[in-house]
Protein backbone atom coordinates (compact mmCIF):
# COMPACT_ATOMS: atom_id res chain seq x y z
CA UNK A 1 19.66 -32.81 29.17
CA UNK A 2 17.48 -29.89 28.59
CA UNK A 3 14.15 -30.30 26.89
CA UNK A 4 13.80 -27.75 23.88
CA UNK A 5 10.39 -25.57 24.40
CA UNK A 6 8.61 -24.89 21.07
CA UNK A 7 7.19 -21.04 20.93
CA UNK A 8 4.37 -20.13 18.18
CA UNK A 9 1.85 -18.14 17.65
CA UNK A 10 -1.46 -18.52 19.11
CA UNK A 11 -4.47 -20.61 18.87
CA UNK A 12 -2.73 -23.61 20.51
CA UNK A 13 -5.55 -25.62 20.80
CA UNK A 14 -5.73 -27.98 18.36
CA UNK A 15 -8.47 -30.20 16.53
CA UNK A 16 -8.20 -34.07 15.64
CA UNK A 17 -10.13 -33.10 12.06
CA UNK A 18 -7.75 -32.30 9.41
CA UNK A 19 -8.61 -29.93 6.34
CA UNK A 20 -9.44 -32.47 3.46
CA UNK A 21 -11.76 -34.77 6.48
CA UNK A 22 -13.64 -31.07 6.85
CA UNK A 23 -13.74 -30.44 3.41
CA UNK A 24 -14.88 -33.86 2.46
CA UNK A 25 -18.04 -33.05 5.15
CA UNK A 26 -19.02 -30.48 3.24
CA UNK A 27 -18.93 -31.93 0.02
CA UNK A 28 -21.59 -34.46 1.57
CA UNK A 29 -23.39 -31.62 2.44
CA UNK A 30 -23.91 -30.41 -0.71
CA UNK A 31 -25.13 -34.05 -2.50
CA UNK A 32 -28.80 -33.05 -2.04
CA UNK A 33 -28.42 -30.33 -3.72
CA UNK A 34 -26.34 -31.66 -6.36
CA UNK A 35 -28.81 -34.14 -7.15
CA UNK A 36 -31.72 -31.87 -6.89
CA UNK A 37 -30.11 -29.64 -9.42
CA UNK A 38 -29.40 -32.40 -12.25
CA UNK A 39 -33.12 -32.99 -11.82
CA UNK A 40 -33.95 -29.79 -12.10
CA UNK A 41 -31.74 -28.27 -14.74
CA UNK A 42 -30.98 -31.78 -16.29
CA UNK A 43 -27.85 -32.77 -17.82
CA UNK A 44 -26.34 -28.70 -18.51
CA UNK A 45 -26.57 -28.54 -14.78
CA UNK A 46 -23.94 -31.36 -14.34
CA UNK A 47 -21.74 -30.13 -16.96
CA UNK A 48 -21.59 -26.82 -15.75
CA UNK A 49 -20.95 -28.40 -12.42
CA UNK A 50 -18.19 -30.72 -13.75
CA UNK A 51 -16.69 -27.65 -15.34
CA UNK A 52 -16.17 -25.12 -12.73
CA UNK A 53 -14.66 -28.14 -10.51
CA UNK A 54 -12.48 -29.26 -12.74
CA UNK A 55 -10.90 -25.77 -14.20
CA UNK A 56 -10.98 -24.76 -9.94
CA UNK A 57 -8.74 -27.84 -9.02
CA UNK A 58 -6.48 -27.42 -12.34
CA UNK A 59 -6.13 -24.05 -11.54
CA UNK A 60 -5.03 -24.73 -7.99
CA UNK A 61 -2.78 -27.14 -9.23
CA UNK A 62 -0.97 -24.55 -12.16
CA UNK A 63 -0.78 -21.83 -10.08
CA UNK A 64 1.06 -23.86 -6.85
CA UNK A 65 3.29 -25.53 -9.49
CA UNK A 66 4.01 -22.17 -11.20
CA UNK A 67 4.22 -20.44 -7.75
CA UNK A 68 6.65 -23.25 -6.43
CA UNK A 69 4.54 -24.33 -3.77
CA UNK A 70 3.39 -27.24 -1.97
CA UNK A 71 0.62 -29.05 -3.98
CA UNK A 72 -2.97 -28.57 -1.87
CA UNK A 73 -5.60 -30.23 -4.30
CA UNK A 74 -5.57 -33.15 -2.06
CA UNK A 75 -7.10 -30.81 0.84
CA UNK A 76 -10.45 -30.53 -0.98
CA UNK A 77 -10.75 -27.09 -0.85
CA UNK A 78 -10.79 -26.01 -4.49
CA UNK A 79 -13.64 -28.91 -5.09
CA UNK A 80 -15.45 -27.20 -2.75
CA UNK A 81 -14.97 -23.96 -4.44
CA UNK A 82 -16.23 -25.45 -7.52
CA UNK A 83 -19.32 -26.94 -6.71
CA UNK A 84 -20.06 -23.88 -4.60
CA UNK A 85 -19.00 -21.82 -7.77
CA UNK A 86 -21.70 -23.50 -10.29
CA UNK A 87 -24.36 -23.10 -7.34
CA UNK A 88 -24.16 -19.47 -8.04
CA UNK A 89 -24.68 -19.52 -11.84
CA UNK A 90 -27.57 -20.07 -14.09
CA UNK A 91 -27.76 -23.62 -16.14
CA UNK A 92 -27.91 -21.28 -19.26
CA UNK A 93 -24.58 -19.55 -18.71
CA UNK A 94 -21.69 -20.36 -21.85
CA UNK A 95 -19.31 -22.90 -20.17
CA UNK A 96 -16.51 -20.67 -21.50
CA UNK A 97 -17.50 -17.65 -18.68
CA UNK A 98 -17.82 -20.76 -16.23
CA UNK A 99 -14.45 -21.31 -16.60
CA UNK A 100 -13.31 -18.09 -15.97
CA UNK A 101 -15.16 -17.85 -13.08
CA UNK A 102 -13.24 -21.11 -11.92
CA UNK A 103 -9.73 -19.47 -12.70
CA UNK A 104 -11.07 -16.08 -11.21
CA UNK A 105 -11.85 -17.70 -7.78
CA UNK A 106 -8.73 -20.05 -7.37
CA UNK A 107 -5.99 -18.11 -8.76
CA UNK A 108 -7.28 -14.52 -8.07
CA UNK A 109 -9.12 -14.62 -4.87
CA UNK A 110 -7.21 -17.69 -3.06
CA UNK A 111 -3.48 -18.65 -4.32
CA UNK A 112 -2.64 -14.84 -4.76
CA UNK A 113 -3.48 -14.42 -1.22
CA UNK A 114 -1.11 -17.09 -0.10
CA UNK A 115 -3.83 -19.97 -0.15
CA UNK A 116 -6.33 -21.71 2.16
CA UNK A 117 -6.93 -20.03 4.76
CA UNK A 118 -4.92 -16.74 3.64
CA UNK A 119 -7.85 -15.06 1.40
CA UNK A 120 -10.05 -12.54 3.18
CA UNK A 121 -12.92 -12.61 0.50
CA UNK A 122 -14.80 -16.03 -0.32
CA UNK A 123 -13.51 -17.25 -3.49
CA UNK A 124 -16.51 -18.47 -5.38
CA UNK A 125 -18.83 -15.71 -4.53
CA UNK A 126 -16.07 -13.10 -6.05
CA UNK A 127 -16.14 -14.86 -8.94
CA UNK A 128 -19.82 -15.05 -9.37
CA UNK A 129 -19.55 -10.92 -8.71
CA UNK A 130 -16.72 -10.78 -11.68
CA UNK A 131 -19.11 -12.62 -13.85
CA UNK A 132 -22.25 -10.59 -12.84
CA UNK A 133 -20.10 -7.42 -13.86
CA UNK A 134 -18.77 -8.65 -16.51
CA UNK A 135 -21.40 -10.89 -18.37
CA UNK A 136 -24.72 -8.95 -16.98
CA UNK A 137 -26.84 -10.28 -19.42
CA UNK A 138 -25.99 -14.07 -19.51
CA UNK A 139 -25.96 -14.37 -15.51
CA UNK A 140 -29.24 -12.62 -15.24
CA UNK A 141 -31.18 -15.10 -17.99
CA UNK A 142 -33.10 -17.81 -15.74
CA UNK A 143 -34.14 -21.26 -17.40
CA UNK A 144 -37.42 -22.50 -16.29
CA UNK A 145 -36.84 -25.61 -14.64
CA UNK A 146 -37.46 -29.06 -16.27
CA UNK A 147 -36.82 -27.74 -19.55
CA UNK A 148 -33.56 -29.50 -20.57
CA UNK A 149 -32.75 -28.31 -24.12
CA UNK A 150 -30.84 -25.70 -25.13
CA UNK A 151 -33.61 -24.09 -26.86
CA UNK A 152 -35.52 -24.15 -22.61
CA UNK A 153 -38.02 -21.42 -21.97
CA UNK A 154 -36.39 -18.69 -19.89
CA UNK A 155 -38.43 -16.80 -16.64
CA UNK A 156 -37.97 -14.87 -13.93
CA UNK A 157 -37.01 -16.04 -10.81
CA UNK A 158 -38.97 -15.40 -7.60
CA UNK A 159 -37.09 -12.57 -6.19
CA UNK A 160 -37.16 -11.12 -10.02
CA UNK A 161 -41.15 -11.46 -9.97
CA UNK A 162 -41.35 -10.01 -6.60
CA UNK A 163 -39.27 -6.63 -7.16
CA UNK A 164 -41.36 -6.12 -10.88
CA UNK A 165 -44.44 -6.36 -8.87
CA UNK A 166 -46.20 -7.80 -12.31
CA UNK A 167 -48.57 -9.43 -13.25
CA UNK A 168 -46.38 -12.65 -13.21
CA UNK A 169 -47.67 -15.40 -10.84
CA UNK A 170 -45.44 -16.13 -7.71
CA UNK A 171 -43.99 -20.14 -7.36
CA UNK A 172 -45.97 -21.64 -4.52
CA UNK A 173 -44.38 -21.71 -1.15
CA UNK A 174 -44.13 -25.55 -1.95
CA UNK A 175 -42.62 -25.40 -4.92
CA UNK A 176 -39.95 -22.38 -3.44
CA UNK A 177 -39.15 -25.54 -0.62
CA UNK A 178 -38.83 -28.26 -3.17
CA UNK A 179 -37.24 -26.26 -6.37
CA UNK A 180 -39.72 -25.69 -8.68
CA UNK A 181 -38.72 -22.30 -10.27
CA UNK A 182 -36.10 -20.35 -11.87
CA UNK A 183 -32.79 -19.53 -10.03
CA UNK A 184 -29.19 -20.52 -10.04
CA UNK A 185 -28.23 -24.21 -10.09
CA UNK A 186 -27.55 -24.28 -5.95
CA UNK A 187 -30.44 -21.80 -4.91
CA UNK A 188 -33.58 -23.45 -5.87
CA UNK A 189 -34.37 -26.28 -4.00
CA UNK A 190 -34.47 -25.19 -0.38
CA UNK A 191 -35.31 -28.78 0.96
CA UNK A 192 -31.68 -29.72 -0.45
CA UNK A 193 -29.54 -26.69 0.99
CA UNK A 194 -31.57 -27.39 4.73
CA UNK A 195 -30.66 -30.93 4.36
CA UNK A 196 -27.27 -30.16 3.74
CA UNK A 197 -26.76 -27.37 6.41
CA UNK A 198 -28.35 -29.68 8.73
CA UNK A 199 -25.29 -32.48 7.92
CA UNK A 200 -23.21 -29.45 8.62
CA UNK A 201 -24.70 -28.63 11.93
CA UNK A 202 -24.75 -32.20 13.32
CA UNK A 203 -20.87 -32.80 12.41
CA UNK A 204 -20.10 -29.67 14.04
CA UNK A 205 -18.26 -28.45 11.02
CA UNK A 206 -20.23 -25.29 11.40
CA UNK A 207 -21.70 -23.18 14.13
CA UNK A 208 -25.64 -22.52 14.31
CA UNK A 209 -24.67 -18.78 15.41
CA UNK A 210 -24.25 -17.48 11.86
CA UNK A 211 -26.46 -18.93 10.03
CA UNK A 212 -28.82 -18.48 12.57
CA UNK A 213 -28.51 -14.54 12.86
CA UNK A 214 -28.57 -13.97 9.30
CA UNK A 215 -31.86 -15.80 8.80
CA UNK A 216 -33.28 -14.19 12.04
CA UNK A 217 -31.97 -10.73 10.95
CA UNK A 218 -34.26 -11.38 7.36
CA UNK A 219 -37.22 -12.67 8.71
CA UNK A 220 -36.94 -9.26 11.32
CA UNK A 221 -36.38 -7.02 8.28
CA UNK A 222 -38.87 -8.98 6.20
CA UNK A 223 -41.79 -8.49 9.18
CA UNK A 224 -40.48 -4.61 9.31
CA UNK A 225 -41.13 -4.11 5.14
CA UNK A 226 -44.52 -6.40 5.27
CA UNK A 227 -42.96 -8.83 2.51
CA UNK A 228 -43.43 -12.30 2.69
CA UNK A 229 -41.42 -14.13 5.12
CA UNK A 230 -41.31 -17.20 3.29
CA UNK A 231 -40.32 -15.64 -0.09
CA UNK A 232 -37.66 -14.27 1.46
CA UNK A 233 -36.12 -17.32 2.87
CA UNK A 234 -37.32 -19.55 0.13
CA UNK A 235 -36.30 -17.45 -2.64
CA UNK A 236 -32.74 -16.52 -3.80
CA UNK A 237 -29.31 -17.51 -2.31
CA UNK A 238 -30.01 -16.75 1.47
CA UNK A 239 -30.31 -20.48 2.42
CA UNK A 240 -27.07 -21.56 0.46
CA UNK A 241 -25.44 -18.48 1.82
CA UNK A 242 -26.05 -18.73 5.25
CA UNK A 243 -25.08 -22.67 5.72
CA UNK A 244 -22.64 -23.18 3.17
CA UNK A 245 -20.89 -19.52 2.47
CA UNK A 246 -21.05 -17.12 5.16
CA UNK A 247 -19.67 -19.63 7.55
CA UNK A 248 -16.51 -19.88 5.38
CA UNK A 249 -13.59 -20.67 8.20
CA UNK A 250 -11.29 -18.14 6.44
CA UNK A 251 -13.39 -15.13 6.23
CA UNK A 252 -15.92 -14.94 9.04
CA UNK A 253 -15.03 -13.95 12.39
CA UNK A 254 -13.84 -16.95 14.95
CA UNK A 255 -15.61 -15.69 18.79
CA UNK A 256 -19.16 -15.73 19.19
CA UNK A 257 -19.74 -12.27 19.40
CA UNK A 258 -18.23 -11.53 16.11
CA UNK A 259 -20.37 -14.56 14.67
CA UNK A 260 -23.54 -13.09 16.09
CA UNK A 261 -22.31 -9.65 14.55
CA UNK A 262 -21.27 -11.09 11.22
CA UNK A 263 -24.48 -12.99 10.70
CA UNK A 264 -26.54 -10.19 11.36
CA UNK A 265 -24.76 -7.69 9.15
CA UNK A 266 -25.84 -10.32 6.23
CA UNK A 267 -28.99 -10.04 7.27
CA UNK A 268 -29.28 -6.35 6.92
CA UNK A 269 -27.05 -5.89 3.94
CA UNK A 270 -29.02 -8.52 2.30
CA UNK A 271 -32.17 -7.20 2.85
CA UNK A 272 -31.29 -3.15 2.44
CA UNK A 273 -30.25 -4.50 -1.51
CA UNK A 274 -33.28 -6.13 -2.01
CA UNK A 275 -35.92 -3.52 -0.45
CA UNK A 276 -34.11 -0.84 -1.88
CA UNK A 277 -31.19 -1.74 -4.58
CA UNK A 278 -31.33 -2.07 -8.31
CA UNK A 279 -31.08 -5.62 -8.16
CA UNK A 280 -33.45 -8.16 -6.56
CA UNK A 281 -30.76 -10.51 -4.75
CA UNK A 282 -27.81 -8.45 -2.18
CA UNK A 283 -26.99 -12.14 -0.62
CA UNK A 284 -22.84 -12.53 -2.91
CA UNK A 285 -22.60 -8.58 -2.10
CA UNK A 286 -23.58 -8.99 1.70
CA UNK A 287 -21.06 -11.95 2.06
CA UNK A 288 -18.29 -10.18 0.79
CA UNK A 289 -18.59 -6.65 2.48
CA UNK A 290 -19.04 -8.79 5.47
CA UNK A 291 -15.50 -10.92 4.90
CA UNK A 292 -13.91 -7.46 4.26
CA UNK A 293 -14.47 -6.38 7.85
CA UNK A 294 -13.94 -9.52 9.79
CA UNK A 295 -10.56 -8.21 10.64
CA UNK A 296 -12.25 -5.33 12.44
CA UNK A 297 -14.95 -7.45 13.86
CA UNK A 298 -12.73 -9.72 15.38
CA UNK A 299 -10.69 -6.71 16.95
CA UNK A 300 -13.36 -4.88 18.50
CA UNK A 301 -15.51 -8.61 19.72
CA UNK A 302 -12.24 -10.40 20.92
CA UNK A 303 -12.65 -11.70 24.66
CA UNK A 304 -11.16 -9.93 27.19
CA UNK A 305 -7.64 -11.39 28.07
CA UNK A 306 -7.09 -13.23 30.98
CA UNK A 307 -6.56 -11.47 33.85
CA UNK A 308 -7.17 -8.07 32.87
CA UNK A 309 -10.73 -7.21 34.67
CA UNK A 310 -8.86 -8.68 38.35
CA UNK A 311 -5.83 -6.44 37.72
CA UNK A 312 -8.43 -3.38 37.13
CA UNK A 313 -10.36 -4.36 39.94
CA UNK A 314 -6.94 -3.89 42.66
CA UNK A 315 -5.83 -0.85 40.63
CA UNK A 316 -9.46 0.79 41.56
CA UNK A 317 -8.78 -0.47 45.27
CA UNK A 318 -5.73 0.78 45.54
């Protein structure tokens, strides 16, 4: 009796992790600085966060139903996409626009592309670009932090302060690290998001190479302009970028070399928008160019195949 061969497509090589076991490691990940944000921002903070992940895993849910597909909210994915959503938005914003951004980065940028692993853009940093375009004002109004009411003191944030070049005092490097100042709900407190990224790092959910050449390409660029290093790393969504965003399975490149070339085209986009763009942060806009040409990164870094440099070598002998 003849045993039946199975034929697919490459990569054969297959992990014991499933998707939900990942997912679920990365929603760990981001506790600190899910906590540090409620302390921050105070109770808004965890309703906009309860918001975004519930209208993201509703809206996965509708649109498989409606599309007649297998249900995926038990994969994680668009709980993920929610929390990572609300990091990118300020306490202040209308829960209303929060929403939309929810619907805007499930429906739009995922399930219209097929689903997990099928969209080329990451979902919750198109959304926060919709909503920047869309509602300028309310995601550009930062609350000062500890201020709970709805009536809270608004500020600038540090990478605000640094491109007006005012007379407004800059945060402390300690309170940049710990989250004392003005920024979205997932950006402030660095201590968190390095926490976090360091969970990441030791479960091997994520590779050091990105992450690593997009915060080596901003401290070069950063040295290059004379700004401050610190402010630059502290400041802003580079941290939560780097760990939790650029290193998105779906959209950044799978080799090494088109790791090491995806992290440092961050790096410069990032830093090219805030040295010389209209607006102070460049890290959503980076992220995205970048997933838009993974397909060609990936073409012109993939490893040579197997083989091929021997064959050469007899064709030059003979």
């Amino acid at each position: 009796m003849k045993e039946n061969l199975l034929v697919s497509s490459s990569p054969h090589l297959r992990g014991g992790r499933k998707t939900n076991m990942i997912m679920l490691d990365v929603i760990i990940a981001l506790m600190p600085a899910v906590i540090a944000s409620c302390i921050i921002f105070g109770w808004r903070a965890a309703i906009i966060l309860g918001i975004t992940t519930g209208v993201c895993v509703v809206s996965e849910w509708l649109s498989r139903l409606i599309m007649k597909r297998d249900n995926t909210i038990w994969d994680l994915s668009a709980v993920v996409t929610g929390i990572l959503l609300a990091f990118n938005l300020p306490v202040s914003i209308h829960p209303v626009m929060a929403g939309i951004g929810g619907v805007v980065a499930i429906v739009v940028a995922k399930q219209m592309f097929g689903g997990l692993g099928q969209n080329f853009v990451n979902p919750a940093l198109t959304a926060r670009i919709v909503l920047m375009v869309s509602f300028p004002s309310q995601m550009s109004t930062w609350t000062k932090p500890f201020e709970y009411g709805y009536d809270a003191m608004t500020t600038a944030s540090p990478l605000g302060i640094l491109a007006e070049s005012g007379d407004t005092p800059m945060p402390s490097y300690l309170d940049l690290f710990l989250g004392n100042h003005a920024g979205s709900l997932g950006e402030t407190c660095a201590l968190a998001i390095i926490l976090g990224g360091a969970y990441l790092l030791v479960r091997r959910v994520i590779s050091p190479i990105i992450p690593g050449c997009f915060l080596a390409t901003v401290v070069i660029f950063s040295l290059i302009f004379q700004r401050d290093i610190l402010v630059d790393l502290l400041s802003g969504g580079v941290l939560l970028g780097a760990f939790f965003m650029a290193t998105d399975y779906a959209t950044s490149p799978i080799n090494w070399r088109g790791k090491i070339v995806f992290g440092i085209g961050c790096g410069i986009i990032t830093m090219l928008i805030r040295i010389f763009g209209a607006m102070p942060e460049g890290v959503s806009f980076s992220i995205i160019l970048m997933n838009i040409v993974t397909p060609h990164i990936e073409r012109l870094t993939r490893p040579r195949a197997f083989g091929k440099a021997r064959k050469e070598r007899k064709n030059n002998e003979a």
